[in-house]
PDB file of N, CA and C in Angstrom:
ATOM      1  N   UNK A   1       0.830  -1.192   0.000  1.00  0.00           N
ATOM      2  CA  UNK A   1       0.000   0.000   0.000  1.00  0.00           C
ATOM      3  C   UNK A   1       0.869   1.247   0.000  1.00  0.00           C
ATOM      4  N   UNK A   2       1.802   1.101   0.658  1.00  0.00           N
ATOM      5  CA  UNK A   2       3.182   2.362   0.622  1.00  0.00           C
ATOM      6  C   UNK A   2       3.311   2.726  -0.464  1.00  0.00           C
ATOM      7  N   UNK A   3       3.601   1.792  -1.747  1.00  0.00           N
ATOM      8  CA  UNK A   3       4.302   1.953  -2.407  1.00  0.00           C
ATOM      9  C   UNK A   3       3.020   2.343  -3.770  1.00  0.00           C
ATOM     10  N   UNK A   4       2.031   2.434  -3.458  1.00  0.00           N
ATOM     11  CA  UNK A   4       1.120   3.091  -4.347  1.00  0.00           C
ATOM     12  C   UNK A   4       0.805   4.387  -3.895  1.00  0.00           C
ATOM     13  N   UNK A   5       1.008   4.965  -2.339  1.00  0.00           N
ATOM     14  CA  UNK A   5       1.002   6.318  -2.239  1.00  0.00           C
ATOM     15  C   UNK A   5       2.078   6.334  -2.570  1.00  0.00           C
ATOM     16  N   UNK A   6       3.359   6.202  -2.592  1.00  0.00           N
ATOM     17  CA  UNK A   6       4.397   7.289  -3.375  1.00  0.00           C
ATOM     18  C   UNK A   6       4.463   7.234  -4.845  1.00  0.00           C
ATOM     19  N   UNK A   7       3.941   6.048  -5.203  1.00  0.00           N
ATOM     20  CA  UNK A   7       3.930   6.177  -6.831  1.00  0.00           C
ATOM     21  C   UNK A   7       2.960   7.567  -7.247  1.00  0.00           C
ATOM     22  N   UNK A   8       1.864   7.449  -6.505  1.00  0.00           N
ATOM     23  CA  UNK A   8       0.952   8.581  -6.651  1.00  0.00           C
ATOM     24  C   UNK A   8       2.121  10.344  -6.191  1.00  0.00           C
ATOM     25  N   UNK A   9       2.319   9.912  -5.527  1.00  0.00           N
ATOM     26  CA  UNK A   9       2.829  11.619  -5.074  1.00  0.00           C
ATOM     27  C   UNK A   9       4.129  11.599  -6.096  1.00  0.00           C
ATOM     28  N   UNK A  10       4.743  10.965  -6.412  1.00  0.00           N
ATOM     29  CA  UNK A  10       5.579  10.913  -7.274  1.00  0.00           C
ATOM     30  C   UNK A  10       5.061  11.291  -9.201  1.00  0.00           C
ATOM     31  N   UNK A  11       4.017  10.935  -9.607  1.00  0.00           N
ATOM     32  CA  UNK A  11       3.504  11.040 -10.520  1.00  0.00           C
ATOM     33  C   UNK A  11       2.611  12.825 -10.278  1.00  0.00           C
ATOM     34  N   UNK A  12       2.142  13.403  -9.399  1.00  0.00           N
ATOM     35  CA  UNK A  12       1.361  14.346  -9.020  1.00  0.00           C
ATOM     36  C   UNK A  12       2.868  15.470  -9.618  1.00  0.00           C
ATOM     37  N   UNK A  13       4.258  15.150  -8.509  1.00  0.00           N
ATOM     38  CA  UNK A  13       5.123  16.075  -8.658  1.00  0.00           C
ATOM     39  C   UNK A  13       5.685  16.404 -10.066  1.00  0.00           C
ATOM     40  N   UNK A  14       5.650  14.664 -11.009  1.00  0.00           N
ATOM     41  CA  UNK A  14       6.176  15.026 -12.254  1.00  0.00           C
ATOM     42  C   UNK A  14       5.411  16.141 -13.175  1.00  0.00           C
ATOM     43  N   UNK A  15       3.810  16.023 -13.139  1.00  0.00           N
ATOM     44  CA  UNK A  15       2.585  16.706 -13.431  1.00  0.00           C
ATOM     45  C   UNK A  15       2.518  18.129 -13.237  1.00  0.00           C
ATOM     46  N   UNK A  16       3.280  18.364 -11.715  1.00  0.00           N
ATOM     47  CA  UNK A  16       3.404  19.670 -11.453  1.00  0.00           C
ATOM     48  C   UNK A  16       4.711  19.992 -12.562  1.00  0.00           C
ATOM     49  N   UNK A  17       5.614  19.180 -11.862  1.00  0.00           N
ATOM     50  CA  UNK A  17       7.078  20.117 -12.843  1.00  0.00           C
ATOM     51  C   UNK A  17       6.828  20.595 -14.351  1.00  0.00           C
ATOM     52  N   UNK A  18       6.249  19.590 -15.501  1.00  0.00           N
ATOM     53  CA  UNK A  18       5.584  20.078 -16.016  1.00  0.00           C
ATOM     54  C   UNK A  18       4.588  20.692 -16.340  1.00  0.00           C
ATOM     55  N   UNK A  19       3.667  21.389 -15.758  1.00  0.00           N
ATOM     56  CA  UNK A  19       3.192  22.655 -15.679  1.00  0.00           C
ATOM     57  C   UNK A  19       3.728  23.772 -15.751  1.00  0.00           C
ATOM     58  N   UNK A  20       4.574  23.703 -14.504  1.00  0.00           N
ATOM     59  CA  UNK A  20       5.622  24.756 -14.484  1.00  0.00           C
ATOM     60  C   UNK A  20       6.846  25.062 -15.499  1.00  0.00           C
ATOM     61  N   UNK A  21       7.143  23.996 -16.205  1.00  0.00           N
ATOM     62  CA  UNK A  21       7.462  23.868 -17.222  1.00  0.00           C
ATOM     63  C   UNK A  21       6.659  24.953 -18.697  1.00  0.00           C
ATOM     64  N   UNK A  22       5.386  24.544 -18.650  1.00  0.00           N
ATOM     65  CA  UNK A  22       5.278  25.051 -19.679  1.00  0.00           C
ATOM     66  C   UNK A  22       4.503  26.547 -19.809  1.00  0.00           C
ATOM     67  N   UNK A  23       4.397  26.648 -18.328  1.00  0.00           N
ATOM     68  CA  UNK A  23       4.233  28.355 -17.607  1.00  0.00           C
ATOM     69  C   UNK A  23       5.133  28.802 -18.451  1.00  0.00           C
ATOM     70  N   UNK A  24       6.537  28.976 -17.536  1.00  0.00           N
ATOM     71  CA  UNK A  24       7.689  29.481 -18.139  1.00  0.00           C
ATOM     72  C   UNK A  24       8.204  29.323 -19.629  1.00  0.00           C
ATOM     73  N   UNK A  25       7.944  28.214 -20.453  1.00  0.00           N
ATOM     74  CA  UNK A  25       7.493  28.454 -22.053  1.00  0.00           C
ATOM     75  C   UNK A  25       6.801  29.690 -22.269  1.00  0.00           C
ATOM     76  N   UNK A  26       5.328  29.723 -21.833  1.00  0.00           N
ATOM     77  CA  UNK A  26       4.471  30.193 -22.650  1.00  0.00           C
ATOM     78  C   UNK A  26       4.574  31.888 -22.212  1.00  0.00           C
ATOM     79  N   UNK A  27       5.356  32.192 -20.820  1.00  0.00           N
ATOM     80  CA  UNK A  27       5.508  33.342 -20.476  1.00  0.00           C
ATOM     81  C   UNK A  27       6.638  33.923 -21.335  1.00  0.00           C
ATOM     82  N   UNK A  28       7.667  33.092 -21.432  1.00  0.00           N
ATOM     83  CA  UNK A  28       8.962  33.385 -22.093  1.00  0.00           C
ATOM     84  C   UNK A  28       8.218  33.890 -23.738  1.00  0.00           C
ATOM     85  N   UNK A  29       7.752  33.187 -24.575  1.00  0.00           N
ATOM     86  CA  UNK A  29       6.775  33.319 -25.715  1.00  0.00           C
ATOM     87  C   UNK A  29       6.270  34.643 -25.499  1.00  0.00           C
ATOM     88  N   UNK A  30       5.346  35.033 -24.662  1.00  0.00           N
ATOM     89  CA  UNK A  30       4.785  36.366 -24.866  1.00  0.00           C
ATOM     90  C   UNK A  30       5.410  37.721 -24.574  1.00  0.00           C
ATOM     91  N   UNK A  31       6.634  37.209 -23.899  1.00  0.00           N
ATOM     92  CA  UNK A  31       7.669  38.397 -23.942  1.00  0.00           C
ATOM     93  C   UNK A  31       7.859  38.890 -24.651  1.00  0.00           C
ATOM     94  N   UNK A  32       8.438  37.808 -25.408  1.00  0.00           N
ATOM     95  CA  UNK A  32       9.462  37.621 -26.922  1.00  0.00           C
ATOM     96  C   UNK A  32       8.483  38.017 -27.514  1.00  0.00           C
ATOM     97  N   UNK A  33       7.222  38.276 -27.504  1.00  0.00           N
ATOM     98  CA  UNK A  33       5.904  38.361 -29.031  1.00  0.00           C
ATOM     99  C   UNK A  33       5.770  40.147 -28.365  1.00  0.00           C
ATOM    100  N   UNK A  34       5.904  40.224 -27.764  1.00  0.00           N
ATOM    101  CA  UNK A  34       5.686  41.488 -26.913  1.00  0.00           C
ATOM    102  C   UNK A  34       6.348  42.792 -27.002  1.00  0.00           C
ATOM    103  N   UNK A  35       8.004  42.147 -26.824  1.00  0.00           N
ATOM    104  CA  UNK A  35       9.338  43.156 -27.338  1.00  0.00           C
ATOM    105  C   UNK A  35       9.125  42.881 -29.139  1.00  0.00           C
ATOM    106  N   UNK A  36       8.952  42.107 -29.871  1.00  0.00           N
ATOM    107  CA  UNK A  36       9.030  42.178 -31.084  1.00  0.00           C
ATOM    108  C   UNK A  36       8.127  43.172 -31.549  1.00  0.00           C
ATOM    109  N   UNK A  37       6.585  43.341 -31.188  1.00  0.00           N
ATOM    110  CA  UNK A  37       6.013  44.164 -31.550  1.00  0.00           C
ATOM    111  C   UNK A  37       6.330  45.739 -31.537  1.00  0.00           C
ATOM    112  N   UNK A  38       6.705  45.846 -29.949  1.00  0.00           N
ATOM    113  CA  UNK A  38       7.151  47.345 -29.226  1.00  0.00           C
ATOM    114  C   UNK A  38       8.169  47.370 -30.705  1.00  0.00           C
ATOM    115  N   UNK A  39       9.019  46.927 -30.730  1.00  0.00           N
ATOM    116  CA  UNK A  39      10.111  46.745 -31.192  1.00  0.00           C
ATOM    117  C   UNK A  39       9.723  47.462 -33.216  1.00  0.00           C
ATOM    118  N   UNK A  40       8.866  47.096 -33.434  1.00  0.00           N
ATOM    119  CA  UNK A  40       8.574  47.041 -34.588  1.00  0.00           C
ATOM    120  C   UNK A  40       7.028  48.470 -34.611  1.00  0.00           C
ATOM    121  N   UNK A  41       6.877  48.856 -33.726  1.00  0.00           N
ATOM    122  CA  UNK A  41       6.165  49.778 -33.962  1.00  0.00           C
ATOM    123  C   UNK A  41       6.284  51.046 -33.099  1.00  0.00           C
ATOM    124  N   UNK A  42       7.964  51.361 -32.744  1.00  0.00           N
ATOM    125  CA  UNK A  42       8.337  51.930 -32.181  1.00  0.00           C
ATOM    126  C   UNK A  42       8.615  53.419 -33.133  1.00  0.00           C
ATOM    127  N   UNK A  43       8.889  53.048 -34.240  1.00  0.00           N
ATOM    128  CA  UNK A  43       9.386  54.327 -35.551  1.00  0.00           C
ATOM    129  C   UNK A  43       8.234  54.299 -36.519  1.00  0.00           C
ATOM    130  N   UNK A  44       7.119  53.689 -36.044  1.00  0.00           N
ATOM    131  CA  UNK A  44       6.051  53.784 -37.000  1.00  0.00           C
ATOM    132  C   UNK A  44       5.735  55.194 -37.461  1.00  0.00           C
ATOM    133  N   UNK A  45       6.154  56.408 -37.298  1.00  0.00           N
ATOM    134  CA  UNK A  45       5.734  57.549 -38.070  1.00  0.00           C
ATOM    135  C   UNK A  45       6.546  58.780 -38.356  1.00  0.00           C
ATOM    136  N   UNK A  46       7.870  58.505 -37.751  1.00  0.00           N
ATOM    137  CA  UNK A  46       8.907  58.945 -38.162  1.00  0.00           C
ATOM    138  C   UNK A  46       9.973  58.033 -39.605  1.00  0.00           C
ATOM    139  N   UNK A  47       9.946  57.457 -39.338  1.00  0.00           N
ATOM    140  CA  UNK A  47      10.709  56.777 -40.454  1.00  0.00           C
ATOM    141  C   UNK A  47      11.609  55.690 -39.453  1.00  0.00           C
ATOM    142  N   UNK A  48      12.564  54.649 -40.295  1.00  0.00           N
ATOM    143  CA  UNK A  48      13.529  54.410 -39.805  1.00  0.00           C
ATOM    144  C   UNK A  48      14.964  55.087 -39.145  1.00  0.00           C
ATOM    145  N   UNK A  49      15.336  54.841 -38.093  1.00  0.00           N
ATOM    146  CA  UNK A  49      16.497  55.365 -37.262  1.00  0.00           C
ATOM    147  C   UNK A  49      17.795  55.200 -38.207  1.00  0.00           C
ATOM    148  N   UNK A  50      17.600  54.517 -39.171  1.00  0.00           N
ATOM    149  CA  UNK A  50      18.911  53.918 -40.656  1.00  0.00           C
ATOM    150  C   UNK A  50      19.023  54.976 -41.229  1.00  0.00           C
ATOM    151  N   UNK A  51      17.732  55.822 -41.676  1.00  0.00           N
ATOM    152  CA  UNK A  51      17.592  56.603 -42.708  1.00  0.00           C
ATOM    153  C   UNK A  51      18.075  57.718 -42.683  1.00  0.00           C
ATOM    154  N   UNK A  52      19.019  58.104 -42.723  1.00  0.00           N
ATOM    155  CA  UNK A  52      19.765  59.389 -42.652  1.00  0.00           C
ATOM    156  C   UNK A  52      20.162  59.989 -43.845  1.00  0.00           C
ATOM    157  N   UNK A  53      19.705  61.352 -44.046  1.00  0.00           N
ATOM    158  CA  UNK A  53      19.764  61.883 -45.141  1.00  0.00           C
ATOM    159  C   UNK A  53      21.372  62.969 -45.279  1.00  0.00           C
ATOM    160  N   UNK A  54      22.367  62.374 -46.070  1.00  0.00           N
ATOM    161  CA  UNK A  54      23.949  63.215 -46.246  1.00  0.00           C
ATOM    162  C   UNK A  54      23.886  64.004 -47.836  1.00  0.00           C
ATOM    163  N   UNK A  55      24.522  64.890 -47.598  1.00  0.00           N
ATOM    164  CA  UNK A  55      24.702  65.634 -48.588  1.00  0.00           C
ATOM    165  C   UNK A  55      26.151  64.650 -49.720  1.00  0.00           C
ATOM    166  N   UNK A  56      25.404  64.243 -50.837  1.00  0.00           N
ATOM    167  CA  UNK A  56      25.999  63.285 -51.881  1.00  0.00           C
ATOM    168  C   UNK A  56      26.879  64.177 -52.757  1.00  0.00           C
ATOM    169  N   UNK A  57      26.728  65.037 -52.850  1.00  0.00           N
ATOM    170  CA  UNK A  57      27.537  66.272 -53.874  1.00  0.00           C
ATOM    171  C   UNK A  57      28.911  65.818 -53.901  1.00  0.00           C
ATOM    172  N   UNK A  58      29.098  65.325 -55.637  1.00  0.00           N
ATOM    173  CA  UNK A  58      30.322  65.085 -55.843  1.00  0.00           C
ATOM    174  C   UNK A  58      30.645  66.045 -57.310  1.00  0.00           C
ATOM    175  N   UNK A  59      31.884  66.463 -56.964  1.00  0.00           N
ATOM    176  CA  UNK A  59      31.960  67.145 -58.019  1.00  0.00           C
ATOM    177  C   UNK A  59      33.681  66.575 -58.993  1.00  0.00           C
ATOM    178  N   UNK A  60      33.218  66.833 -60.019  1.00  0.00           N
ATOM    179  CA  UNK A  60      33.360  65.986 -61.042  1.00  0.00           C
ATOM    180  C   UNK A  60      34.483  67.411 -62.031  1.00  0.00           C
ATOM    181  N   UNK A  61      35.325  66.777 -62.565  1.00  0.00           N
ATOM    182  CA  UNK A  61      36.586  67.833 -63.158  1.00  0.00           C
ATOM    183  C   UNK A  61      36.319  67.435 -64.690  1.00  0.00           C
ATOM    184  N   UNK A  62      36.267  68.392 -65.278  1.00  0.00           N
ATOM    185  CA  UNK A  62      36.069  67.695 -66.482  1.00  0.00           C
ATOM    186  C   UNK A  62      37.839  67.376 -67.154  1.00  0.00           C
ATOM    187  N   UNK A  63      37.796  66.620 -67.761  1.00  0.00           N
ATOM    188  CA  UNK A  63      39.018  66.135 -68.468  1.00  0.00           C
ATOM    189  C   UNK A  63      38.860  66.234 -69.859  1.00  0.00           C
ATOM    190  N   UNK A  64      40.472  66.436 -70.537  1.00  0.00           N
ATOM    191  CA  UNK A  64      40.965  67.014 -71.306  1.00  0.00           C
ATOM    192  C   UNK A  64      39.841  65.802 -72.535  1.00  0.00           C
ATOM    193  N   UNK A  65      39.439  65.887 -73.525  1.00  0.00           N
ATOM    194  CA  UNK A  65      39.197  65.161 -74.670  1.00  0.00           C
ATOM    195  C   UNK A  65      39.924  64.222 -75.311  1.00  0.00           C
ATOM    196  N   UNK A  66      39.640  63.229 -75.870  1.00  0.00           N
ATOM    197  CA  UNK A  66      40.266  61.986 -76.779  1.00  0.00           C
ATOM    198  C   UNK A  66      40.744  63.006 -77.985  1.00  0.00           C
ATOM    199  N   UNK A  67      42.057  63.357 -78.613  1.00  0.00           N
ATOM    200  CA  UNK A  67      42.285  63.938 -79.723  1.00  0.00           C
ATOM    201  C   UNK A  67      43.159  62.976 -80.611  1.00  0.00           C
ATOM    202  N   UNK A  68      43.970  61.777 -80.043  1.00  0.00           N
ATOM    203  CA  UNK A  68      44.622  60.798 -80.567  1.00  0.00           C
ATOM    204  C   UNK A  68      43.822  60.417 -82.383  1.00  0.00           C
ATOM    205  N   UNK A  69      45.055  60.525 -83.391  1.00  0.00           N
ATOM    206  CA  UNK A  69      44.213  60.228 -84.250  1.00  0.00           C
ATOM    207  C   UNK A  69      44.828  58.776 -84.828  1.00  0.00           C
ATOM    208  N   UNK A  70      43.989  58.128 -85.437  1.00  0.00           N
ATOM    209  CA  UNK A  70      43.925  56.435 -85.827  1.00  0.00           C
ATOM    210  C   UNK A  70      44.735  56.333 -86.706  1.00  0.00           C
ATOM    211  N   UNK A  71      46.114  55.948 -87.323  1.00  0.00           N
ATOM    212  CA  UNK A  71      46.771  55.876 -87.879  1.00  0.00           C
ATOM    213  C   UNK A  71      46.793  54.688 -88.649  1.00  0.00           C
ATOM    214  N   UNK A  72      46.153  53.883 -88.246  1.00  0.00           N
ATOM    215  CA  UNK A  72      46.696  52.020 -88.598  1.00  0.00           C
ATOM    216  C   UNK A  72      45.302  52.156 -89.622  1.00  0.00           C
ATOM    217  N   UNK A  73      45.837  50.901 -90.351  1.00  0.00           N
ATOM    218  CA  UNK A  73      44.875  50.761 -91.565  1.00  0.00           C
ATOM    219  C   UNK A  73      43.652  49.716 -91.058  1.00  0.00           C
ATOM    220  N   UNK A  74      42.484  50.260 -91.369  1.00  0.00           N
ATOM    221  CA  UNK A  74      41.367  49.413 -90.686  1.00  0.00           C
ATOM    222  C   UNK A  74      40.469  48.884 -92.252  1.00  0.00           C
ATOM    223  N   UNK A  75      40.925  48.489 -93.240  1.00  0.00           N
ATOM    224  CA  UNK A  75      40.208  47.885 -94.442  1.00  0.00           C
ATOM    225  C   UNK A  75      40.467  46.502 -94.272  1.00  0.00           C
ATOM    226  N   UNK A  76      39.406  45.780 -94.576  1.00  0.00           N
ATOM    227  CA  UNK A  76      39.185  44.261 -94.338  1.00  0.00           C
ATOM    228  C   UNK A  76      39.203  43.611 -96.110  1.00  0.00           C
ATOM    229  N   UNK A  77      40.042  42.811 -96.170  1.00  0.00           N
ATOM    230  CA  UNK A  77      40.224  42.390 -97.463  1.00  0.00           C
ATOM    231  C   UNK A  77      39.389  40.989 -97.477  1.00  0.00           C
ATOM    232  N   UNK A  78      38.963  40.475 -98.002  1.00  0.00           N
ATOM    233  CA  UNK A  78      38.199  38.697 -98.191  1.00  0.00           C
ATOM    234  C   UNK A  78      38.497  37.795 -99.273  1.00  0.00           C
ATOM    235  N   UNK A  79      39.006  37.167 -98.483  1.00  0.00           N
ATOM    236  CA  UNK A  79      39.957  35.787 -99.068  1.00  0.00           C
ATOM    237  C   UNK A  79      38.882  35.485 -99.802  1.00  0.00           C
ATOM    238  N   UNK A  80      38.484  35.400-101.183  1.00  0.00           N
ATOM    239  CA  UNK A  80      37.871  34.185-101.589  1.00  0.00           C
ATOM    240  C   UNK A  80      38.115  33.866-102.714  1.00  0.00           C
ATOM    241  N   UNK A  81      38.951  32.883-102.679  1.00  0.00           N
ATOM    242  CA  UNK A  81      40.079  31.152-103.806  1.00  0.00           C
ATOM    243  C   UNK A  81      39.048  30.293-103.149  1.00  0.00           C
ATOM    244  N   UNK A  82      38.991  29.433-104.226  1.00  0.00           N
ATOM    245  CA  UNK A  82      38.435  28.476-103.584  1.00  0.00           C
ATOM    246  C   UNK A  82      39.473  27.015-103.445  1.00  0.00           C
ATOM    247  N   UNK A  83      39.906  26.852-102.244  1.00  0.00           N
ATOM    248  CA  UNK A  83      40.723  25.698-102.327  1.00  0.00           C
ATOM    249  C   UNK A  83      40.491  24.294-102.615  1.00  0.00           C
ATOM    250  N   UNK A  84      40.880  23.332-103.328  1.00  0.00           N
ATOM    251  CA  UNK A  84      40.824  22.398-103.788  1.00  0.00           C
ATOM    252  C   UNK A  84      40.905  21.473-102.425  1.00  0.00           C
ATOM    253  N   UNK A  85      40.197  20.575-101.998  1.00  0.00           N
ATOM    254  CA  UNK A  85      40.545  19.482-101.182  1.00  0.00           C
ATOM    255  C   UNK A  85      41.924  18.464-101.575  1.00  0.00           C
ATOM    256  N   UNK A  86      42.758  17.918-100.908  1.00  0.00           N
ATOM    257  CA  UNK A  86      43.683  17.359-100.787  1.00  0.00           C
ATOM    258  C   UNK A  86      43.015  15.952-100.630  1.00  0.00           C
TER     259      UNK A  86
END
């Protein structure tokens, strides 16, 4: 008979631990769902904290022109003999 009350109180405690177990899950969960939101609707009407607007102004030198002139001969001649097969 002993040994069916401790099986019982023994089975009650495992029952509890998990409970408590999944307290601390489901609390941990709504934190985390909690800061994500804050988190995400914190710059909702300003913009992003990334977005920073810098002055891009680059200024640009103009350089001297291509005046090099083409010297080499650019005419295409076309082979056509007709060679005999070997």
């Amino acid at each position: 008979m002993r040994y069916k009350e401790v099986n019982k109180q023994f089975l009650f405690n495992q029952k509890r631990k998990l409970t408590m177990k999944n307290l601390f899950k489901f609390g941990f969960l709504g934190l985390a769902l909690t800061l994500t939101v804050a988190a995400c609707n914190s710059n909702s009407g300003e913009g992003s904290a990334t977005e920073e607007t810098t002055d891009t102004t680059t200024v640009v030198t103009p350089s001297e022109p291509d005046t090099t002139v083409i010297t080499t001969d650019t005419t295409v001649t076309a082979d056509t003999t007709v060679k005999e097969a070997q």
